[in-house]
N, C-alpha and C. Protein backbone atom coordinates (compact mmCIF):
# COMPACT_ATOMS: atom_id res chain seq x y z
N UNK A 1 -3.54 -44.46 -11.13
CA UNK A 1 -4.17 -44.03 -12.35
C UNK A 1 -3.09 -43.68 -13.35
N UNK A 2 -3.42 -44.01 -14.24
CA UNK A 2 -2.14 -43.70 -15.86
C UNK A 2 -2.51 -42.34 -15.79
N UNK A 3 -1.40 -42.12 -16.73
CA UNK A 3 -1.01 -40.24 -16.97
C UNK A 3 -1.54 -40.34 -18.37
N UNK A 4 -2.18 -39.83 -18.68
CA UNK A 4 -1.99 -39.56 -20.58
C UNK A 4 -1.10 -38.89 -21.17
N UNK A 5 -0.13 -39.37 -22.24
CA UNK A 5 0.83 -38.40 -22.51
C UNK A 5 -0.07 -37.08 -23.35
N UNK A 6 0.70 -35.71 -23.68
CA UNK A 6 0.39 -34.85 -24.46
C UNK A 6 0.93 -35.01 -25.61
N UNK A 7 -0.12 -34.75 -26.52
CA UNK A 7 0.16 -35.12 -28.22
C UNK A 7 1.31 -33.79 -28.69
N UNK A 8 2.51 -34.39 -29.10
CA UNK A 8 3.60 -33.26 -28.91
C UNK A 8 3.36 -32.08 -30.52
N UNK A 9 3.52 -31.21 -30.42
CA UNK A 9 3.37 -30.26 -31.85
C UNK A 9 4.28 -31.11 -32.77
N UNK A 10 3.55 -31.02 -34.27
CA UNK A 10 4.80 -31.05 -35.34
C UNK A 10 5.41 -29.97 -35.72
N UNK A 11 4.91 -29.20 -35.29
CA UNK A 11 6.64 -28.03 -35.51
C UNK A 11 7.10 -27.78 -34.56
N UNK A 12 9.07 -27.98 -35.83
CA UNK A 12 9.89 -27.72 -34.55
C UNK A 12 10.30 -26.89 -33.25
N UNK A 13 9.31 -25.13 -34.07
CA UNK A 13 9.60 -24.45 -32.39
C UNK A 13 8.72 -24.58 -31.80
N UNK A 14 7.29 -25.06 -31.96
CA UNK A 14 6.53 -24.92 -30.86
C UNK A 14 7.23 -26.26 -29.99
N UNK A 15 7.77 -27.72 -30.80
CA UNK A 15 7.83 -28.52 -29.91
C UNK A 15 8.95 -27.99 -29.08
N UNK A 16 10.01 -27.63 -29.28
CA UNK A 16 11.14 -27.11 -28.75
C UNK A 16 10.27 -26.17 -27.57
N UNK A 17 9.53 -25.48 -27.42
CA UNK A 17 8.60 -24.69 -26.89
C UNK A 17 8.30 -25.47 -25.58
N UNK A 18 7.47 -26.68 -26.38
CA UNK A 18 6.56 -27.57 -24.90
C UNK A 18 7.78 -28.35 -24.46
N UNK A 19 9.13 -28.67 -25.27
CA UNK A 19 9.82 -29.32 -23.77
C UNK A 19 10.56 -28.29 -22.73
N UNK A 20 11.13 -27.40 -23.43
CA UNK A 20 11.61 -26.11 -22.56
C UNK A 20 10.57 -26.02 -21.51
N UNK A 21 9.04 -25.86 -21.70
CA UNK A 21 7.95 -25.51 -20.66
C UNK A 21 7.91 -26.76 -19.69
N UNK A 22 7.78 -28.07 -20.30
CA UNK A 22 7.27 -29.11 -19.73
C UNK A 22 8.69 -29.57 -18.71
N UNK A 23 9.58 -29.02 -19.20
CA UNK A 23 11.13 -29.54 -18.00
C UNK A 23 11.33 -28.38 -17.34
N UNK A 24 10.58 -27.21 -17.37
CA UNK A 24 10.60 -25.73 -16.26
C UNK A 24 9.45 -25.88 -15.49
N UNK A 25 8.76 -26.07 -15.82
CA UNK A 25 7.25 -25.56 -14.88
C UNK A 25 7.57 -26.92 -13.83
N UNK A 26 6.61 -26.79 -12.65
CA UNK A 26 7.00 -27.40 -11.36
C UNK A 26 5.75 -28.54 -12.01
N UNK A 27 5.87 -30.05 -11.41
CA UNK A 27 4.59 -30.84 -12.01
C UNK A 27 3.50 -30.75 -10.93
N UNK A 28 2.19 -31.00 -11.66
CA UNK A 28 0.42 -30.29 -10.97
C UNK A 28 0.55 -31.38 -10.41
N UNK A 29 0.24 -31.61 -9.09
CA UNK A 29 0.09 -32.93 -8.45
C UNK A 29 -1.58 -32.83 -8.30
N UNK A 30 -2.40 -34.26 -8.68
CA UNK A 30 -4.06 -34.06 -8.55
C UNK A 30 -4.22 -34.76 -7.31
N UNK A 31 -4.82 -34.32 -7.01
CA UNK A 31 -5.50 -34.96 -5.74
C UNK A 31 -5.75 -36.16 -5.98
N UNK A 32 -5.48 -36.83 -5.17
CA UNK A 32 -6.33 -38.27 -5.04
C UNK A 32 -7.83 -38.29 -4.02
N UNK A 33 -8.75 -38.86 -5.31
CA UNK A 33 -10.14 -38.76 -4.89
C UNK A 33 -10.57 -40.48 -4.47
N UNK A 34 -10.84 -40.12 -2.93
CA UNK A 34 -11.45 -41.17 -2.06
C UNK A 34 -12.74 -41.27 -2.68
N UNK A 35 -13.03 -42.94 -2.22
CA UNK A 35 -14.27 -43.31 -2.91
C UNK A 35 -15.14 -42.74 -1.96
N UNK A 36 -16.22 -42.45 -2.41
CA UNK A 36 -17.11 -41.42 -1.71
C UNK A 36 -18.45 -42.63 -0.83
N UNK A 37 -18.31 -43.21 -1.34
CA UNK A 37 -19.49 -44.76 -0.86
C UNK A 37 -18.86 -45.24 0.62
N UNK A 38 -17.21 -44.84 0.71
CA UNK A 38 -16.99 -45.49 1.98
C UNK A 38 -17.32 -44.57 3.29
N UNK A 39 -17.16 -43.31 2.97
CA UNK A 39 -17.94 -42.40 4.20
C UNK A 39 -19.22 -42.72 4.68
N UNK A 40 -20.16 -42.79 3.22
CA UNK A 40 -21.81 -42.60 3.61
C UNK A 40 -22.21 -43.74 4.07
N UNK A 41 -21.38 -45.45 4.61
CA UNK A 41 -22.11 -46.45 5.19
C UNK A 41 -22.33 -46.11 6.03
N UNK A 42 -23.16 -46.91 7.23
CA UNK A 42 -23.58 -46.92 8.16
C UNK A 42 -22.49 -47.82 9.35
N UNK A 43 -21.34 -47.58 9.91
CA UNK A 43 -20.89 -48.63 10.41
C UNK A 43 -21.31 -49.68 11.06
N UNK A 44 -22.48 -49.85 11.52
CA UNK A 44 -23.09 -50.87 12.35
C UNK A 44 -23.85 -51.73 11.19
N UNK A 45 -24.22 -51.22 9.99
CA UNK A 45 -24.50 -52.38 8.65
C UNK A 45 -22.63 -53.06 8.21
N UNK A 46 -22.54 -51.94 8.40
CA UNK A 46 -20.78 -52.76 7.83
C UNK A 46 -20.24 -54.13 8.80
N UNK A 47 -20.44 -53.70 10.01
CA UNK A 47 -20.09 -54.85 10.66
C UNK A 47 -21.10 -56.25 10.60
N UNK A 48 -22.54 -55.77 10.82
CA UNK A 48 -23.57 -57.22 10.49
C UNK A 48 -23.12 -57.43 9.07
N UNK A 49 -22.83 -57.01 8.10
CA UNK A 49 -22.31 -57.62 7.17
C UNK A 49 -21.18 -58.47 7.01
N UNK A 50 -20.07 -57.57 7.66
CA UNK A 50 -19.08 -58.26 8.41
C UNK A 50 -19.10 -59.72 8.83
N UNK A 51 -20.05 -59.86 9.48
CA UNK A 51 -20.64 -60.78 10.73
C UNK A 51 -21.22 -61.74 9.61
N UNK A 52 -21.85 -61.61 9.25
CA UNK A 52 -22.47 -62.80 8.21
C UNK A 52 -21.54 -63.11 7.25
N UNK A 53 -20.39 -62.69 6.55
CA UNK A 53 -20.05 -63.00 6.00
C UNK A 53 -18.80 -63.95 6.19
N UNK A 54 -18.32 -63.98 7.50
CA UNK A 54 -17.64 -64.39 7.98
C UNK A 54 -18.41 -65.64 8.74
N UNK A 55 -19.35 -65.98 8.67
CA UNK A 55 -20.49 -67.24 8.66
C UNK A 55 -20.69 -67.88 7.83
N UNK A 56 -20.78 -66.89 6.66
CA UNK A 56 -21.63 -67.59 5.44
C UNK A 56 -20.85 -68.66 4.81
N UNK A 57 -19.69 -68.42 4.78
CA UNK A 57 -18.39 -69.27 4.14
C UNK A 57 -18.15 -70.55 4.54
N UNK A 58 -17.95 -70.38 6.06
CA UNK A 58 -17.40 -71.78 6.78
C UNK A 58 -18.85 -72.50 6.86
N UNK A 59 -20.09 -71.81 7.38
CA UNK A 59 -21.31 -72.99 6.42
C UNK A 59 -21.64 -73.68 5.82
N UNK A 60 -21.15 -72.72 4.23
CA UNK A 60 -21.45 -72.93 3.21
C UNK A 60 -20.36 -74.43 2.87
N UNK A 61 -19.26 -74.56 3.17
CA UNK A 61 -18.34 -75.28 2.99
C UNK A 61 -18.57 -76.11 4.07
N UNK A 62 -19.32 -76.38 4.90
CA UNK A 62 -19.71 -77.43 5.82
C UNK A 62 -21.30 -78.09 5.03
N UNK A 63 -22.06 -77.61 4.63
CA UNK A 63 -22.90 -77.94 3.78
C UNK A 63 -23.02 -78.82 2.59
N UNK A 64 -22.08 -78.53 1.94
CA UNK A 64 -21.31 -79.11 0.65
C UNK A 64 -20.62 -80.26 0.73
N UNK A 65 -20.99 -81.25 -0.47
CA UNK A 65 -20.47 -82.11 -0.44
C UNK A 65 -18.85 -82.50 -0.80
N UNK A 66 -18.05 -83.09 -1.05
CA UNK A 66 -17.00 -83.47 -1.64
C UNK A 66 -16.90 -82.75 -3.26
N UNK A 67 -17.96 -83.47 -3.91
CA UNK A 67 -18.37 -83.83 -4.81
C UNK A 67 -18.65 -82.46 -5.48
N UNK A 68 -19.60 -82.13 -5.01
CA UNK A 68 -20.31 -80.42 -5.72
C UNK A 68 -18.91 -79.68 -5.20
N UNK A 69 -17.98 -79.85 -3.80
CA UNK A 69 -17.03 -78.36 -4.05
C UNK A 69 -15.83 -78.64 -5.22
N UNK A 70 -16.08 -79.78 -5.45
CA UNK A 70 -14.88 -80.19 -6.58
C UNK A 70 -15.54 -79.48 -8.03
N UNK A 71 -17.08 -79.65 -8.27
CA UNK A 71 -17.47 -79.37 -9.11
C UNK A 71 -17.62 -77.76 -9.18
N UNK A 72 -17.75 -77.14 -7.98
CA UNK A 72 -17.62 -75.87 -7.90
C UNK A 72 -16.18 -75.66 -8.45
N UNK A 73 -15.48 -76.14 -7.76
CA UNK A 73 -14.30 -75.40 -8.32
C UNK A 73 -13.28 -75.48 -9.95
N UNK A 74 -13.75 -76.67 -10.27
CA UNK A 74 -13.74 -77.03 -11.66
C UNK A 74 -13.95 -75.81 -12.38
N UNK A 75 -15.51 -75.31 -12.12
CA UNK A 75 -16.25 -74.24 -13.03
C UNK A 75 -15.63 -73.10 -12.79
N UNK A 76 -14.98 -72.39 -11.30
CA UNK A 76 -14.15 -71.35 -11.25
C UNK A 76 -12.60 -71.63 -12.31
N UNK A 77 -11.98 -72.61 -11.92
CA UNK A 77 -10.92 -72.80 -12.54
C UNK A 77 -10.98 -72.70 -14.36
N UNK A 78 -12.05 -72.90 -14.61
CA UNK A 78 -12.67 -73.04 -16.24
C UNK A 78 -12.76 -71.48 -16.26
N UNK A 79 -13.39 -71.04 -15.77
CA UNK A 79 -13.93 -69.47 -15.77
C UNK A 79 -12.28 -68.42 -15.57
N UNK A 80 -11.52 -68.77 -15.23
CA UNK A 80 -10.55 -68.02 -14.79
C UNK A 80 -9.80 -68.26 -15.90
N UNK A 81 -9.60 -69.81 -15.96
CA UNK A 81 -8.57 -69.67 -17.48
C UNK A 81 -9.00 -69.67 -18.70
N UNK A 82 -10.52 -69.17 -18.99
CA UNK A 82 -11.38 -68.76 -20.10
C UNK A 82 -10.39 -67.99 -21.23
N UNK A 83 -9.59 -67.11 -20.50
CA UNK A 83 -9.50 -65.83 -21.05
C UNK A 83 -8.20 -66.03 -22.17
């Protein structure tokens, strides 16, 4: 995560002020906040998800023709260098 800088005073003693403070004081370390969604799954949905998804792919690409995955990927490659 970026730091935001602090908007420094225009006068000279207060700024003289915040670097004297800001190069003495010890730096606030924040916590780093875990995503909270990964505790509350259910592990046994995580894995059937797991499980299918690791199906769904090599299927899906056995399904498909030549033709449509070329055309699939055309439209990703278009979509990616959109920008």
């Amino acid at each position: 995560m970026t730091q935001k800088k602090k908007k420094r005073p225009a006068d000279v003693n207060m700024l003289a002020a915040s670097l004297v403070q800001d190069a003495t004081e010890p730096p606030v370390e924040e916590p780093v906040n875990e995503p909270e969604t990964a505790s509350k799954k259910n592990p046994a949905a995580v894995a059937l998800g797991r499980l299918g998804g690791k199906k769904g792919g090599p299927a899906r690409a056995k399904k498909l023709s030549s033709e449509q995955r070329k055309t699939i990927a055309k439209k990703a490659a278009k979509a990616r260098w959109k920008k």
